[in-house]
N, C-alpha and C. Protein backbone atom coordinates (compact mmCIF):
# COMPACT_ATOMS: atom_id res chain seq x y z
N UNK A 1 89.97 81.00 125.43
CA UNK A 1 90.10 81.79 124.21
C UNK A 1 89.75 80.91 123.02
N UNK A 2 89.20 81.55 122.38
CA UNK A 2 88.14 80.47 120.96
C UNK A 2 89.37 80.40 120.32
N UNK A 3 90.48 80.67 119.82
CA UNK A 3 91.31 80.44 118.79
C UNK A 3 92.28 79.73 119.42
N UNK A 4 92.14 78.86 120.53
CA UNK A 4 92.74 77.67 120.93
C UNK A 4 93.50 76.81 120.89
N UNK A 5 91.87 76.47 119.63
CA UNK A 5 91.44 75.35 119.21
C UNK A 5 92.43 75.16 117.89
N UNK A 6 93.55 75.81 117.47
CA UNK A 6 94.34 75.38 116.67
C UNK A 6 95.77 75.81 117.43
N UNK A 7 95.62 75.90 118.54
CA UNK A 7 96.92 76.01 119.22
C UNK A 7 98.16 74.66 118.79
N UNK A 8 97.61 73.82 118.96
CA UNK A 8 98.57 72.21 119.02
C UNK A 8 98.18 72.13 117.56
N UNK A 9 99.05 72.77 116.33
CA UNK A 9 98.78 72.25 115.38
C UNK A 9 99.38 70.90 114.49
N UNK A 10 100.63 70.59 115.51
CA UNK A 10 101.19 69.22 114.85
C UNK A 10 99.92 68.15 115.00
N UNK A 11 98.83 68.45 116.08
CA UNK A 11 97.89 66.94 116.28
C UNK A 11 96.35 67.72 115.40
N UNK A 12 96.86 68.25 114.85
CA UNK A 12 95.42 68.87 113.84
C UNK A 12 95.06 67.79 113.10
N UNK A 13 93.43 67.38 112.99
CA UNK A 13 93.26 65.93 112.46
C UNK A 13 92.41 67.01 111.20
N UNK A 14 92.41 66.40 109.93
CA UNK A 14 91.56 67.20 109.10
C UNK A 14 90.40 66.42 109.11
N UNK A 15 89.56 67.30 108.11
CA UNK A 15 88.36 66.95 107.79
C UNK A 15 87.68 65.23 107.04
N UNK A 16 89.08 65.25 106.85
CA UNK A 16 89.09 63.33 106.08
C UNK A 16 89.25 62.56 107.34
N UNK A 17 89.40 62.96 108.38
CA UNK A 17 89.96 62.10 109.72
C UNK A 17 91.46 61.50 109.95
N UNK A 18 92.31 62.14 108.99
CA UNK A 18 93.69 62.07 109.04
C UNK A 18 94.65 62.97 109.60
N UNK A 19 95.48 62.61 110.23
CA UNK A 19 96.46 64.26 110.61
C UNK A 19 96.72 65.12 109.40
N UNK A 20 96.70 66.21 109.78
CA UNK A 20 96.96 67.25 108.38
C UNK A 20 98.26 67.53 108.08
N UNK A 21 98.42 67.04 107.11
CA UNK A 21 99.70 67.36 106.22
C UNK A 21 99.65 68.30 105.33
N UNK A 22 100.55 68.88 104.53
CA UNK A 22 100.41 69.64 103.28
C UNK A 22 99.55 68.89 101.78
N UNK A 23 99.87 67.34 102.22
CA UNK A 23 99.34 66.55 101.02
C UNK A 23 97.51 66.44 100.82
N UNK A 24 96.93 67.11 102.39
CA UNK A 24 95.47 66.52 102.74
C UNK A 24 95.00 68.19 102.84
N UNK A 25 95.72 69.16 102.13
CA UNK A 25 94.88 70.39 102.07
C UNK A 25 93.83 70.33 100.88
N UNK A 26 92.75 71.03 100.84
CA UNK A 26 91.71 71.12 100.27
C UNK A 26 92.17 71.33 98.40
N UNK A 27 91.97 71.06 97.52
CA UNK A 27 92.54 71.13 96.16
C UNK A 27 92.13 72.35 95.96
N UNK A 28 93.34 72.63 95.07
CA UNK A 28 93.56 73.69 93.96
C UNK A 28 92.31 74.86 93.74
N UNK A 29 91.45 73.53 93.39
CA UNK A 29 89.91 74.63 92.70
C UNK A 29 89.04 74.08 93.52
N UNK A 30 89.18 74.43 94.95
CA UNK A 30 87.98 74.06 95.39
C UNK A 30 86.90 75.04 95.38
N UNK A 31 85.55 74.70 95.20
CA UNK A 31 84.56 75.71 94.88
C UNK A 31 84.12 76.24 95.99
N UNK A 32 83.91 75.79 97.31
CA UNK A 32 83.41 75.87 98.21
C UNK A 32 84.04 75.60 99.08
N UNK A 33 84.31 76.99 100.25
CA UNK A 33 85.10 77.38 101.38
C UNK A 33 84.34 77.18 102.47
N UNK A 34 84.54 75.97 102.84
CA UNK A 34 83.56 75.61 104.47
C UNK A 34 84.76 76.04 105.68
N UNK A 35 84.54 76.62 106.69
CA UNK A 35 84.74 76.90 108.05
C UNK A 35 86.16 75.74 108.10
N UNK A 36 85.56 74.53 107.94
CA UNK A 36 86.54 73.60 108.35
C UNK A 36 87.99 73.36 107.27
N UNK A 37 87.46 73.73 105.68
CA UNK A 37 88.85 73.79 104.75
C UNK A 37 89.61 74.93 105.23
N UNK A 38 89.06 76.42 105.64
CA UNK A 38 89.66 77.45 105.90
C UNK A 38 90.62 76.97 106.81
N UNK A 39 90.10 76.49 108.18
CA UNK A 39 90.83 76.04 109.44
C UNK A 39 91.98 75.06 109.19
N UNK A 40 91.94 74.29 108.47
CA UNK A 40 93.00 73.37 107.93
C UNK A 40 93.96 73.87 107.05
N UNK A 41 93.84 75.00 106.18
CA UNK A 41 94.72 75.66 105.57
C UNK A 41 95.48 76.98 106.59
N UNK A 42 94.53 77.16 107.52
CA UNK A 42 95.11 77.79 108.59
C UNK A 42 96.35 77.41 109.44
N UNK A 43 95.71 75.75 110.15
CA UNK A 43 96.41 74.73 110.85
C UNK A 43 97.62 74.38 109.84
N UNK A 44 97.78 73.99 108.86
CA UNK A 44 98.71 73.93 107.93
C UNK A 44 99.78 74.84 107.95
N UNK A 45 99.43 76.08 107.77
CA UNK A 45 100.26 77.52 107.61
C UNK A 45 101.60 77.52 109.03
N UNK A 46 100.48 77.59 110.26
CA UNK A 46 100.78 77.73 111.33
C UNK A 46 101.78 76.96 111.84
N UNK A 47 101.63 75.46 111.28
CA UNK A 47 102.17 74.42 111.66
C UNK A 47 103.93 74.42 110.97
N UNK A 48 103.93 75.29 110.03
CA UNK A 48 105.08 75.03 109.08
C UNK A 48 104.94 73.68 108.29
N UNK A 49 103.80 73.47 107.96
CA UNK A 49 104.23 72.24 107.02
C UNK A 49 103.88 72.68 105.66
N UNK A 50 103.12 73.87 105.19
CA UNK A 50 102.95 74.63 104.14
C UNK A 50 103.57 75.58 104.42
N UNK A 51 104.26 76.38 103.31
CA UNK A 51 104.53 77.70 103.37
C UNK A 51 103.35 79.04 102.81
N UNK A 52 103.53 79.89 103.66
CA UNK A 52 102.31 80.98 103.53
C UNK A 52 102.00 81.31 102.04
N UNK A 53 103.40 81.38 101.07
CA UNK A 53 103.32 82.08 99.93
C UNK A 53 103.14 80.31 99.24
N UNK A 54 103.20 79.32 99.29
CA UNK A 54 102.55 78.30 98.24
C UNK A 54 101.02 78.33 98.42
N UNK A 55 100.69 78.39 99.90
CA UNK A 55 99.46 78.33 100.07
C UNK A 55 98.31 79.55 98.96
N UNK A 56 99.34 80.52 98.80
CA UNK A 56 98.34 81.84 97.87
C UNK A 56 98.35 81.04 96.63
N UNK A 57 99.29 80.84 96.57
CA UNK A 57 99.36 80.16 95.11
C UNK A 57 98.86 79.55 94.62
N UNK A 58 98.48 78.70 95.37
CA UNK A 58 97.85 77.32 95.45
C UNK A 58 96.04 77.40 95.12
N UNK A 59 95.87 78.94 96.35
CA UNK A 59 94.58 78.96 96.40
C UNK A 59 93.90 80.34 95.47
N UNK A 60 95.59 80.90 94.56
CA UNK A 60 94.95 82.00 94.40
C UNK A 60 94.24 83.44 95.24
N UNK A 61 95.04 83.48 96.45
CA UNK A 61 94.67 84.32 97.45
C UNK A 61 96.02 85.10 97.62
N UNK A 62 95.21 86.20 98.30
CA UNK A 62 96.52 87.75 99.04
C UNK A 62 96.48 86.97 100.37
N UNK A 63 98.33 87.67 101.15
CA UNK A 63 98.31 87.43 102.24
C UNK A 63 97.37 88.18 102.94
N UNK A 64 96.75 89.31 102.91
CA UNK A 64 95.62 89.47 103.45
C UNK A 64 94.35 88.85 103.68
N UNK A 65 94.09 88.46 102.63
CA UNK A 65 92.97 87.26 102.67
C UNK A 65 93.14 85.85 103.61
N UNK A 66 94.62 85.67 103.71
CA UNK A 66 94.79 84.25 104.30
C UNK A 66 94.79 84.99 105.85
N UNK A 67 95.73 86.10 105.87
CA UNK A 67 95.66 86.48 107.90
C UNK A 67 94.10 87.21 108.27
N UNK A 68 92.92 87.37 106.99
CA UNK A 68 91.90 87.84 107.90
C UNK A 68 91.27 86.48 108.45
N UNK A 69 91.85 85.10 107.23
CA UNK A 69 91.36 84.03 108.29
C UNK A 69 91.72 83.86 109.58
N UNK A 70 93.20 83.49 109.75
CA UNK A 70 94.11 83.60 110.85
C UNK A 70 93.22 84.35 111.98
N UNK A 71 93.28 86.03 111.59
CA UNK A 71 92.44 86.68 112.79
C UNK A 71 91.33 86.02 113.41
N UNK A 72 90.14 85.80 112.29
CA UNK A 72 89.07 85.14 112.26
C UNK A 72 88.99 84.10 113.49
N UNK A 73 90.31 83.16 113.11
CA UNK A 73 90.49 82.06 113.97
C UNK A 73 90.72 82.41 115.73
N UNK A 74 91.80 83.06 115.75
CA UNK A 74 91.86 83.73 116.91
C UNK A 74 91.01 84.31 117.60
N UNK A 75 90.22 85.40 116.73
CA UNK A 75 89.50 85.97 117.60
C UNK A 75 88.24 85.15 118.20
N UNK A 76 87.72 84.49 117.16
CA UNK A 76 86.27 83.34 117.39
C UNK A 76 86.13 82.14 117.15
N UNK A 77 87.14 81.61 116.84
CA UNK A 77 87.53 79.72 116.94
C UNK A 77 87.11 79.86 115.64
N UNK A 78 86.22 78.16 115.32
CA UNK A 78 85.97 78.26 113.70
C UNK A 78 85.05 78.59 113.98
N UNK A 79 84.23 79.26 114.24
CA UNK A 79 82.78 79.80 113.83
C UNK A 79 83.54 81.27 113.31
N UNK A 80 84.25 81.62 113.87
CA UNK A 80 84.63 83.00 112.95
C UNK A 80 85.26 83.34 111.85
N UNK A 81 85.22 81.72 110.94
CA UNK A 81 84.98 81.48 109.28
C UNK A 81 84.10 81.34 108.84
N UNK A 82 82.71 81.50 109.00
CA UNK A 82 81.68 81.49 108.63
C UNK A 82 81.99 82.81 108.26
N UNK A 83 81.33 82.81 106.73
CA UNK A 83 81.19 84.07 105.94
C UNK A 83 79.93 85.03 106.66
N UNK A 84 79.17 84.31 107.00
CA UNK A 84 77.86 85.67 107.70
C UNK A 84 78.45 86.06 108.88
N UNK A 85 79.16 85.15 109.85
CA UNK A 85 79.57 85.65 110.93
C UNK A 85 80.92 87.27 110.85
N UNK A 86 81.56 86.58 109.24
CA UNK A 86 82.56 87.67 109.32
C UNK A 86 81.63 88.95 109.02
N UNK A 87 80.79 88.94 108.73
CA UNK A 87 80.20 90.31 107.74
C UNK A 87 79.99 90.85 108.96
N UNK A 88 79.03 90.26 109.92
CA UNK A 88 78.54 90.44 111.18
C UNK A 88 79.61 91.25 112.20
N UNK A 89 80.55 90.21 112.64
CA UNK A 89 81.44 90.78 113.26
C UNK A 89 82.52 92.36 112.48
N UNK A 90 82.55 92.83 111.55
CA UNK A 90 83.10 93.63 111.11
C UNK A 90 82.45 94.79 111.09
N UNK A 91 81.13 94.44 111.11
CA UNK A 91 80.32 95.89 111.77
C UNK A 91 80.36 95.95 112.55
């Protein structure tokens, strides 16, 4: 099953090559939502080391917006954060 791949989220390494903490999520204003920041704010959520409602806050997002990632994840690992893939798959 593609959404696995964030099963074991205490050993989630981020994108800096560090374990992911709440301190190593993607900043405030980040401009640009790559596959791999989504997944780490995902892995984060999941993990309990962020809470769901700082994370909106944080990023300026609905809990909807954060569980169509979640789904995303589940249903197609990280390729199913790719923005063309979601458009794709929703038709």
């Amino acid at each position: 099953m593609p959404g696995r791949i964030l099963a074991n989220v205490h050993d989630i390494v981020g994108s800096h090559g560090r374990p992911l903490t709440g301190k190593e999520l993607p900043p405030a204003d980040v401009a640009h939502w790559t596959p791999a920041r989504k997944a780490e704010v995902v892995a984060a959520v999941r993990s309990g080391r962020v809470p769901l409602d700082d994370v909106c806050r944080r990023y300026a997002m609905t809990i909807e917006e954060f569980m169509s990632w979640s789904s995303a994840v589940d249903a197609h690992g990280l390729p199913g954060l790719q923005v063309g893939n979601i458009r794709r798959w929703r038709e």
